[in-house]
PDB file of N, CA and C in Angstrom:
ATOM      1  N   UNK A   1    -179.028 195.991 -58.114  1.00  0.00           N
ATOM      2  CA  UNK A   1    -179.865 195.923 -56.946  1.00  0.00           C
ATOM      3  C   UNK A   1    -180.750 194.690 -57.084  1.00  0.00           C
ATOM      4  N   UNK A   2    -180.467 194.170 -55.799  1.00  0.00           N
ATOM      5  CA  UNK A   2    -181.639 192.460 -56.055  1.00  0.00           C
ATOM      6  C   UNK A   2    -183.263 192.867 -55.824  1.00  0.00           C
ATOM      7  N   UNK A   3    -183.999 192.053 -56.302  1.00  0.00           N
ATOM      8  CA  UNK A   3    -185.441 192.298 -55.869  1.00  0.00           C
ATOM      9  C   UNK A   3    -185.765 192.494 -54.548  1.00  0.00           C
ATOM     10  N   UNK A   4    -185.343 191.842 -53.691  1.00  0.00           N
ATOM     11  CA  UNK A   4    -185.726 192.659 -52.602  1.00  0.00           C
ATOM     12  C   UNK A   4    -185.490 194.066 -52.185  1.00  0.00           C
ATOM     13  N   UNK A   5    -184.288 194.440 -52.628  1.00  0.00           N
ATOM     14  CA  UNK A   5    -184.035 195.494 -52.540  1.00  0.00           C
ATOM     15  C   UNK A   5    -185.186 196.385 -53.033  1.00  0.00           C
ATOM     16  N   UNK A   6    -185.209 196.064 -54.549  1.00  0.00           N
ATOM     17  CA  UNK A   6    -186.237 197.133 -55.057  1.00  0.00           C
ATOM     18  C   UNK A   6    -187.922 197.153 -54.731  1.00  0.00           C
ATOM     19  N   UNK A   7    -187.995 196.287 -54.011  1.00  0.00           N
ATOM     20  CA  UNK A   7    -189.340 195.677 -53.118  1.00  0.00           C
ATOM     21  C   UNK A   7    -189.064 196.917 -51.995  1.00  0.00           C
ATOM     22  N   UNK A   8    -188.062 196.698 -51.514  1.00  0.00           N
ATOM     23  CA  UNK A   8    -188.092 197.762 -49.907  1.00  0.00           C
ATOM     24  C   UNK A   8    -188.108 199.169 -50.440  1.00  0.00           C
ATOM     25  N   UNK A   9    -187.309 199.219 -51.309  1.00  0.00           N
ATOM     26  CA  UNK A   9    -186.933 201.039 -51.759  1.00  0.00           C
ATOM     27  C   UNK A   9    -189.239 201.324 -51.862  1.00  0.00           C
ATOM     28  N   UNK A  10    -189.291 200.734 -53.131  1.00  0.00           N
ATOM     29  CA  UNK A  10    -190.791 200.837 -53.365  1.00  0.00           C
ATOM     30  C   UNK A  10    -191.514 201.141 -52.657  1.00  0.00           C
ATOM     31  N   UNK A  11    -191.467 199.864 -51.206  1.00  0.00           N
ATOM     32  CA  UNK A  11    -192.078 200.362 -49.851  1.00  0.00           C
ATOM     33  C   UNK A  11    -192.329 201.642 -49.478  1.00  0.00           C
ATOM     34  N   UNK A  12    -191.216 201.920 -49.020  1.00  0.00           N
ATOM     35  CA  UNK A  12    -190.876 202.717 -48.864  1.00  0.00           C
ATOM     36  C   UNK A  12    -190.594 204.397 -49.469  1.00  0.00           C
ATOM     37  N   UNK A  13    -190.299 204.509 -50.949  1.00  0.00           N
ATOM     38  CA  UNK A  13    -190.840 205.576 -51.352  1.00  0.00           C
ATOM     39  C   UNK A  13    -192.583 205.569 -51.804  1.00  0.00           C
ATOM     40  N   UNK A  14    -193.328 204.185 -51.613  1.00  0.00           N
ATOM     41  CA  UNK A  14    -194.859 204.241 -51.847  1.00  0.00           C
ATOM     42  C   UNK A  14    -194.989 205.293 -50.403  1.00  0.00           C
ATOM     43  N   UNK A  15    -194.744 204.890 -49.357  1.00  0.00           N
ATOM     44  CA  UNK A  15    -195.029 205.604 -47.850  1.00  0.00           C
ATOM     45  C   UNK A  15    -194.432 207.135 -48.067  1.00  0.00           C
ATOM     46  N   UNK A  16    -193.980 207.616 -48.918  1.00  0.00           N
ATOM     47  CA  UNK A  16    -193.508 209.104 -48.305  1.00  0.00           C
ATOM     48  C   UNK A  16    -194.483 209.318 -49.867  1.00  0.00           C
ATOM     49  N   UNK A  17    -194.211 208.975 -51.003  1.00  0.00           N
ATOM     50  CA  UNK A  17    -195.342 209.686 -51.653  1.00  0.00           C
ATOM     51  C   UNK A  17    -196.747 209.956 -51.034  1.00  0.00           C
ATOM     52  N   UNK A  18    -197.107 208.585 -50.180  1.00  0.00           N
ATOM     53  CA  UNK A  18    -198.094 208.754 -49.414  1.00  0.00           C
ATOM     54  C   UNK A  18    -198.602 209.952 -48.426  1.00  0.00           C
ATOM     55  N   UNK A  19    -197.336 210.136 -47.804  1.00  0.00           N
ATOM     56  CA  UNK A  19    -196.760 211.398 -47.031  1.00  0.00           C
ATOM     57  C   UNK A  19    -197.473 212.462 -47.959  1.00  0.00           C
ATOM     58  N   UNK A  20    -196.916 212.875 -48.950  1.00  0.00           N
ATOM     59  CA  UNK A  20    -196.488 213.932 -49.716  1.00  0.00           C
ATOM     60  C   UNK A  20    -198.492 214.362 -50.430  1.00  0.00           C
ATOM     61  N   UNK A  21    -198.492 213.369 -50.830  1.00  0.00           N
ATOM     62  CA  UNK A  21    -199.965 213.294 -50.960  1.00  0.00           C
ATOM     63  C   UNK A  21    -201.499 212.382 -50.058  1.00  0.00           C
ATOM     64  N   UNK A  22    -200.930 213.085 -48.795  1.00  0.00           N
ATOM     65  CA  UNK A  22    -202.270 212.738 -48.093  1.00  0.00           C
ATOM     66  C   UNK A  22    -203.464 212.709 -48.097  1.00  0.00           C
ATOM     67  N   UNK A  23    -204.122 213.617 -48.244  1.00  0.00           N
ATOM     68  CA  UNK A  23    -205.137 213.784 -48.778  1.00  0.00           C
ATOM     69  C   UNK A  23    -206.252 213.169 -50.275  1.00  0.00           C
ATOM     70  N   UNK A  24    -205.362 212.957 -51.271  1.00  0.00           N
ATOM     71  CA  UNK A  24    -206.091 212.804 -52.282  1.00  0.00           C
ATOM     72  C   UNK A  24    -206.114 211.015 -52.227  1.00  0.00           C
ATOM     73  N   UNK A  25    -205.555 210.326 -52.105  1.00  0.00           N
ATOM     74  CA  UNK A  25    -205.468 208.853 -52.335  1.00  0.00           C
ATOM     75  C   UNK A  25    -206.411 208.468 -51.128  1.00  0.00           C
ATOM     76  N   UNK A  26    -207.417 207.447 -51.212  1.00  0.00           N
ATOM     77  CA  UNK A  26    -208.255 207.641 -50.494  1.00  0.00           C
ATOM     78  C   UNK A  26    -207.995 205.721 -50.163  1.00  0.00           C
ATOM     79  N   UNK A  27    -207.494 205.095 -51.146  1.00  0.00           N
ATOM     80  CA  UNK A  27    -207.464 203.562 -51.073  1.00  0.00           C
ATOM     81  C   UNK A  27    -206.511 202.877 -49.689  1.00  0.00           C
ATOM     82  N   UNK A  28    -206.361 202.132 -49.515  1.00  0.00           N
ATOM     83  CA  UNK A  28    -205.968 201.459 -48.079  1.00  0.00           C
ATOM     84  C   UNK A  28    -204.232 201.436 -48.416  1.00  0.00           C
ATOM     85  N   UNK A  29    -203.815 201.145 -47.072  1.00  0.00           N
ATOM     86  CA  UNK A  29    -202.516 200.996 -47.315  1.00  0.00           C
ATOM     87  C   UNK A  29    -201.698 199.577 -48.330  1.00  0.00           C
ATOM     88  N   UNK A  30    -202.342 198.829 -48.114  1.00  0.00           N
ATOM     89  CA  UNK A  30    -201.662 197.657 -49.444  1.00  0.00           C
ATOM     90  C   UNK A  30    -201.632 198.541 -50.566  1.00  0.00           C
ATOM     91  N   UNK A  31    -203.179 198.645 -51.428  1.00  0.00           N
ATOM     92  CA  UNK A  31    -202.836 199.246 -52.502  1.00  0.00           C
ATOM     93  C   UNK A  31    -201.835 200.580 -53.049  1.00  0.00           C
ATOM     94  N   UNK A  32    -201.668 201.174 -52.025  1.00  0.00           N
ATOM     95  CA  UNK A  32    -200.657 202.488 -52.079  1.00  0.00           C
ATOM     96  C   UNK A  32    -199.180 202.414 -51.962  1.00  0.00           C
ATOM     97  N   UNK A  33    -199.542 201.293 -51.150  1.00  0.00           N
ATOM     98  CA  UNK A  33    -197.773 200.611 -51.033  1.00  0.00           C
ATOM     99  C   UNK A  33    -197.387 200.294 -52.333  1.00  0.00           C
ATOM    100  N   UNK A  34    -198.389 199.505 -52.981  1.00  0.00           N
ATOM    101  CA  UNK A  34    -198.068 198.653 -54.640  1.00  0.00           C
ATOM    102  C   UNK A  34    -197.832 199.663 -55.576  1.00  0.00           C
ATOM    103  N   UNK A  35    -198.677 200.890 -55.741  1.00  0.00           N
ATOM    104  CA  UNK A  35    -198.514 201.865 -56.639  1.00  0.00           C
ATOM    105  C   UNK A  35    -197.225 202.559 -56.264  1.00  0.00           C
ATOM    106  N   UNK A  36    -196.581 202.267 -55.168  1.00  0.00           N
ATOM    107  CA  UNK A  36    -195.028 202.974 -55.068  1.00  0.00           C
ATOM    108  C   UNK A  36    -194.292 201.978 -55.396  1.00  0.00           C
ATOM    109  N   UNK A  37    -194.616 200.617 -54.869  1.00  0.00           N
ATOM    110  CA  UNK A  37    -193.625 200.060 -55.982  1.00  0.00           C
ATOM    111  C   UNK A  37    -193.613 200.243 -57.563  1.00  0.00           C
ATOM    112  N   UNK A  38    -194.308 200.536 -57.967  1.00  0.00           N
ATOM    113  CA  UNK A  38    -194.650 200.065 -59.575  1.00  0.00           C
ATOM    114  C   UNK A  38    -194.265 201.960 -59.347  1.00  0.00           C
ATOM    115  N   UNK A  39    -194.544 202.910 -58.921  1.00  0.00           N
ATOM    116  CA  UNK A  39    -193.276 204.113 -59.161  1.00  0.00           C
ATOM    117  C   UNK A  39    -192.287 204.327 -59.429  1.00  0.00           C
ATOM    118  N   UNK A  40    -191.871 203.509 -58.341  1.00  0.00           N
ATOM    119  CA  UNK A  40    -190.349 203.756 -58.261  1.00  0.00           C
ATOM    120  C   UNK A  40    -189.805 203.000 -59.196  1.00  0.00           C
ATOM    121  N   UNK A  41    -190.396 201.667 -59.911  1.00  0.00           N
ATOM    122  CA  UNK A  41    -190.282 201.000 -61.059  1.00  0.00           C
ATOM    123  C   UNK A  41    -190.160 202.271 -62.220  1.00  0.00           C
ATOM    124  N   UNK A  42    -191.361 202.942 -62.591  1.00  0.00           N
ATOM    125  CA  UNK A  42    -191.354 203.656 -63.147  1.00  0.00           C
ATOM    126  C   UNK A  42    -190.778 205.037 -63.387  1.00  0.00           C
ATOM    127  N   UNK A  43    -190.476 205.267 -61.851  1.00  0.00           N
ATOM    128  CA  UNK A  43    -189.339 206.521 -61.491  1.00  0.00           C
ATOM    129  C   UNK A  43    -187.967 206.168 -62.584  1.00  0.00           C
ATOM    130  N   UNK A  44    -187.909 204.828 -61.794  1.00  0.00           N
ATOM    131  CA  UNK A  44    -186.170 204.474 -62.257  1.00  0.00           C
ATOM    132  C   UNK A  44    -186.094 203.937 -64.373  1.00  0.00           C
ATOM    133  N   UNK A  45    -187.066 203.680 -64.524  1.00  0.00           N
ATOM    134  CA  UNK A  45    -186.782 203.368 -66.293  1.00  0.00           C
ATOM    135  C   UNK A  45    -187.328 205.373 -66.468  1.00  0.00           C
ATOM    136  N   UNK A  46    -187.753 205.931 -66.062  1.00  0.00           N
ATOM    137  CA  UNK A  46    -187.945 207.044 -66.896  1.00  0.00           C
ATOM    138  C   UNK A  46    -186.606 208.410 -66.594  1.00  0.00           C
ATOM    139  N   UNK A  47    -186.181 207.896 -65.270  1.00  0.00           N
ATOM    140  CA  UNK A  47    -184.950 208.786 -64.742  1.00  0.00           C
ATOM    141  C   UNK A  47    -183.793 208.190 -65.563  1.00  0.00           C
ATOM    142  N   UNK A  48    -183.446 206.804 -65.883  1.00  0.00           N
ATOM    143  CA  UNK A  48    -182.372 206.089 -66.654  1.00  0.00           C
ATOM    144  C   UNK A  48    -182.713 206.718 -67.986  1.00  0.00           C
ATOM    145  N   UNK A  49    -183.847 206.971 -68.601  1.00  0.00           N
ATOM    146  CA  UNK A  49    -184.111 206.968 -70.194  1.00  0.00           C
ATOM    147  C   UNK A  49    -183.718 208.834 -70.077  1.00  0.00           C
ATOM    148  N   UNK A  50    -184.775 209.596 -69.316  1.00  0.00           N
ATOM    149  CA  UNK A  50    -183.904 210.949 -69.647  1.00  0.00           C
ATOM    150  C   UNK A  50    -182.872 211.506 -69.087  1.00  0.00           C
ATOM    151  N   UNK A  51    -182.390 211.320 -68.171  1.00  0.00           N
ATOM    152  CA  UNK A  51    -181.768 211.480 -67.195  1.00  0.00           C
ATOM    153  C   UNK A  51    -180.164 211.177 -66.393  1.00  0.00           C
ATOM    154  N   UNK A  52    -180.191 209.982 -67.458  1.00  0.00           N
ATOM    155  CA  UNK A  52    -178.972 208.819 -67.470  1.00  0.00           C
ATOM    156  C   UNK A  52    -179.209 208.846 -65.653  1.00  0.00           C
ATOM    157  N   UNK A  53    -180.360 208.612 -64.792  1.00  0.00           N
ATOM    158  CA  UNK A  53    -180.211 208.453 -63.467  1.00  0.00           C
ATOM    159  C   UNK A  53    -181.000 207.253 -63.371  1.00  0.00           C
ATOM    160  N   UNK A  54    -180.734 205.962 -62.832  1.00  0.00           N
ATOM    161  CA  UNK A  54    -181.435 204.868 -62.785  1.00  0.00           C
ATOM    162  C   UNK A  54    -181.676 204.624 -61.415  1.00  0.00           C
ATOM    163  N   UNK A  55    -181.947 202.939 -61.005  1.00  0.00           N
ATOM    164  CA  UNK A  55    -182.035 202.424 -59.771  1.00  0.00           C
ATOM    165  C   UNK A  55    -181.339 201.478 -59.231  1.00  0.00           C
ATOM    166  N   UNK A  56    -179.687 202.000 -59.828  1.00  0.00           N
ATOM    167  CA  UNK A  56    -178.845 201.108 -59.481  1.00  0.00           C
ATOM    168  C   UNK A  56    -177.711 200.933 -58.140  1.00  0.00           C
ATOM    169  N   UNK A  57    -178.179 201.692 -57.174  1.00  0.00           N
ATOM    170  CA  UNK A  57    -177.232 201.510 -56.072  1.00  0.00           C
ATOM    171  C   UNK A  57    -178.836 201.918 -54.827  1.00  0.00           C
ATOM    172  N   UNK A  58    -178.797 201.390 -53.940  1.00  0.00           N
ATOM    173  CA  UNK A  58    -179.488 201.336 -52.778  1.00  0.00           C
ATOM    174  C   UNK A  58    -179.500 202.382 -51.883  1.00  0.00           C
ATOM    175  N   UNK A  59    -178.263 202.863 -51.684  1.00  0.00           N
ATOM    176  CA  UNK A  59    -177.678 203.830 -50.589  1.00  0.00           C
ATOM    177  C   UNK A  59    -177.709 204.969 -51.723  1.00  0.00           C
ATOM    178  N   UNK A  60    -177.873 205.619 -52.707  1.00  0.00           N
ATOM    179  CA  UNK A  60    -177.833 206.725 -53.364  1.00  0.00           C
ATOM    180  C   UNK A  60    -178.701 207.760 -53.490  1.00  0.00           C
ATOM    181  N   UNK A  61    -178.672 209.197 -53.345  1.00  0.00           N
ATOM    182  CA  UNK A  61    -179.858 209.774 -53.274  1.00  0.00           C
ATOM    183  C   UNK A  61    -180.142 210.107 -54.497  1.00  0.00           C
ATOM    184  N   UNK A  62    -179.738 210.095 -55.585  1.00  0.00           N
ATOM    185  CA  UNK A  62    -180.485 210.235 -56.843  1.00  0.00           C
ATOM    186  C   UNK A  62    -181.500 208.653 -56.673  1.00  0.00           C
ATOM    187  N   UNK A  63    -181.359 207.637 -56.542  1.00  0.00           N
ATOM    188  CA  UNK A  63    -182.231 206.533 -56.612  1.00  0.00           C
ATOM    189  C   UNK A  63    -182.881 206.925 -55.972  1.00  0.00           C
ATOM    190  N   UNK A  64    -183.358 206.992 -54.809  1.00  0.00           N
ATOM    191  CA  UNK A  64    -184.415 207.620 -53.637  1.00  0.00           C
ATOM    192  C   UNK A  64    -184.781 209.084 -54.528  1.00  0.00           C
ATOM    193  N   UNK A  65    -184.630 209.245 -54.972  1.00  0.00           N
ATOM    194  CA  UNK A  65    -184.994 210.776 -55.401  1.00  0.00           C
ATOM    195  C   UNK A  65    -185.893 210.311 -56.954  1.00  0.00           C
ATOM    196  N   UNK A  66    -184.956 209.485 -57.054  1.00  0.00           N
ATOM    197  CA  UNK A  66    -186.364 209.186 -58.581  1.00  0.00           C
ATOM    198  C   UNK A  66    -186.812 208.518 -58.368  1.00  0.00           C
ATOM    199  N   UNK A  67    -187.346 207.576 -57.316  1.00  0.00           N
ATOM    200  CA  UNK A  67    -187.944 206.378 -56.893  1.00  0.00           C
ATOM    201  C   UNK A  67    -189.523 206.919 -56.212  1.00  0.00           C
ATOM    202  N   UNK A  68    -189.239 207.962 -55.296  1.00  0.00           N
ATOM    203  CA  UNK A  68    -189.971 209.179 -54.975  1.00  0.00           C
ATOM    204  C   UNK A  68    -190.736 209.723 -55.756  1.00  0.00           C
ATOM    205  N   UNK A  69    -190.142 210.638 -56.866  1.00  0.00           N
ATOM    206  CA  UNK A  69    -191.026 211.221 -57.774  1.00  0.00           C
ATOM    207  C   UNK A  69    -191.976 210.221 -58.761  1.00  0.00           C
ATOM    208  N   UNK A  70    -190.871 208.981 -59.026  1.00  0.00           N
ATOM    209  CA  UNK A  70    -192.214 208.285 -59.776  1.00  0.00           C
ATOM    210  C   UNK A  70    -193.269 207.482 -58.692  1.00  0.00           C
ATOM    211  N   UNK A  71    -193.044 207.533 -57.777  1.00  0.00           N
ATOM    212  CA  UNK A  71    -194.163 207.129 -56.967  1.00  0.00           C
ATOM    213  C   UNK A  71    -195.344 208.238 -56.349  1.00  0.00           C
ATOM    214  N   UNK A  72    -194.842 209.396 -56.102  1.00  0.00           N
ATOM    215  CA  UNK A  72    -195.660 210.760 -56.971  1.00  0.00           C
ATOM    216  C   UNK A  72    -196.526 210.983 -57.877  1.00  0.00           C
ATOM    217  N   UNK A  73    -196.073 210.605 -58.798  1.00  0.00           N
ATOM    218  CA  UNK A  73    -196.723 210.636 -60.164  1.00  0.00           C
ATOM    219  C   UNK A  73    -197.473 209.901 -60.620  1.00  0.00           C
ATOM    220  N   UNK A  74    -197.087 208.390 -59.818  1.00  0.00           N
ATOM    221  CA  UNK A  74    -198.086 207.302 -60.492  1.00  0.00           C
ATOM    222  C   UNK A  74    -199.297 207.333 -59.421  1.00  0.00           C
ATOM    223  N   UNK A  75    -199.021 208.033 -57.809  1.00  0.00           N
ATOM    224  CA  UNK A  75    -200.076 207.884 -57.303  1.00  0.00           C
ATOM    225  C   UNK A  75    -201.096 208.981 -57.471  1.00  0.00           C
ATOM    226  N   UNK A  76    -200.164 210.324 -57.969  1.00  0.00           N
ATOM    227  CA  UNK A  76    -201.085 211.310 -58.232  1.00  0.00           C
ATOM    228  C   UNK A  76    -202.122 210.923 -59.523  1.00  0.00           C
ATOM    229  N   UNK A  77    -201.586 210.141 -60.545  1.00  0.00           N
ATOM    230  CA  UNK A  77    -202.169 209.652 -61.765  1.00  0.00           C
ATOM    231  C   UNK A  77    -203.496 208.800 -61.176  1.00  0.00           C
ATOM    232  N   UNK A  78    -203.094 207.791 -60.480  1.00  0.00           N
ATOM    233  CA  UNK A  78    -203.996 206.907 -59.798  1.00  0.00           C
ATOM    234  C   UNK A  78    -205.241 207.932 -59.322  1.00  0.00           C
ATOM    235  N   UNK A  79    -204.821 209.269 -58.087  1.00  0.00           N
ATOM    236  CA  UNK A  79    -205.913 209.856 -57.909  1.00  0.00           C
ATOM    237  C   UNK A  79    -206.789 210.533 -58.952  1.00  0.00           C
ATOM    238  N   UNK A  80    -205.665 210.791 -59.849  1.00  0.00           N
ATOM    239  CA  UNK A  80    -206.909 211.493 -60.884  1.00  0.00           C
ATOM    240  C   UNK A  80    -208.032 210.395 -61.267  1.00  0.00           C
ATOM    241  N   UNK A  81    -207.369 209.276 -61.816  1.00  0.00           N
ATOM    242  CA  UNK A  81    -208.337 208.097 -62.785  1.00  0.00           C
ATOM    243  C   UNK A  81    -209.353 207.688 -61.301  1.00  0.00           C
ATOM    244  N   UNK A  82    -209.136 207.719 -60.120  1.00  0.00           N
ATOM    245  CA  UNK A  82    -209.934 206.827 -58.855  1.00  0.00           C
ATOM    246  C   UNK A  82    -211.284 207.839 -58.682  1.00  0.00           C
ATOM    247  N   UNK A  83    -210.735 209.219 -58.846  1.00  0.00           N
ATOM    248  CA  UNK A  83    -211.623 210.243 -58.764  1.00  0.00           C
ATOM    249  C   UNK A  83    -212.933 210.827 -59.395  1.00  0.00           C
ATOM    250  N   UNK A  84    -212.200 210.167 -61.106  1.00  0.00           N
ATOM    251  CA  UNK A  84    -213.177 210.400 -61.978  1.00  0.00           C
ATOM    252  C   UNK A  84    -214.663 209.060 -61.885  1.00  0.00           C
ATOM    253  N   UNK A  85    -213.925 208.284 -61.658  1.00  0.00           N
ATOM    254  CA  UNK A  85    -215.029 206.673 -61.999  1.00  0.00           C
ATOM    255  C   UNK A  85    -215.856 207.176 -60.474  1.00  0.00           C
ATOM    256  N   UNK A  86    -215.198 207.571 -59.286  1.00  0.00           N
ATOM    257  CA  UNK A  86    -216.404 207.957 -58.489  1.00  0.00           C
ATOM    258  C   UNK A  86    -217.592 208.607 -59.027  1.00  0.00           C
ATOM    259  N   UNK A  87    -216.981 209.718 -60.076  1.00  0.00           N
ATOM    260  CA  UNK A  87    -217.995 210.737 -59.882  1.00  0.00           C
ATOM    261  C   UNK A  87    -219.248 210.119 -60.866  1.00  0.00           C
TER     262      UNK A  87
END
């Protein structure tokens, strides 16, 4: 998959993690977009390492599916650490 590609997937699973967690992420849309890229970055090396499921075809729903959850995770992570320095 070329960089753009993995630029759009990112986009794009940043926006439905967004979805998924409305409420808690409180930062603007650039920054939320970026933390799904750097997810789905992180989706896809941690789905390849346990999983043998990576981010190697575009059209696949295991890629969208771990691209998703690590953009989940890194934004739910994000809300925890954004939450605490408020308080």
């Amino acid at each position: 998959m070329g960089f753009i590609s993995w630029v759009l997937l990112g986009l794009i699973a940043g926006s439905i993690a967004k979805a998924i967690l409305p409420g808690r992420i409180k930062d603007g849309c650039l920054p939320t977009l970026a933390l799904g890229v750097g997810g789905a970055v992180v989706g896809g090396w941690l789905g390849s390492m346990l999983f043998n499921v990576g981010l190697g075809r575009f059209w696949s729903l295991k890629t969208w599916a771990v691209a998703v959850a690590g953009s989940v995770v890194v934004l739910a992570i994000w809300g925890v650490i954004t939450r605490r320095k408020m308080r």
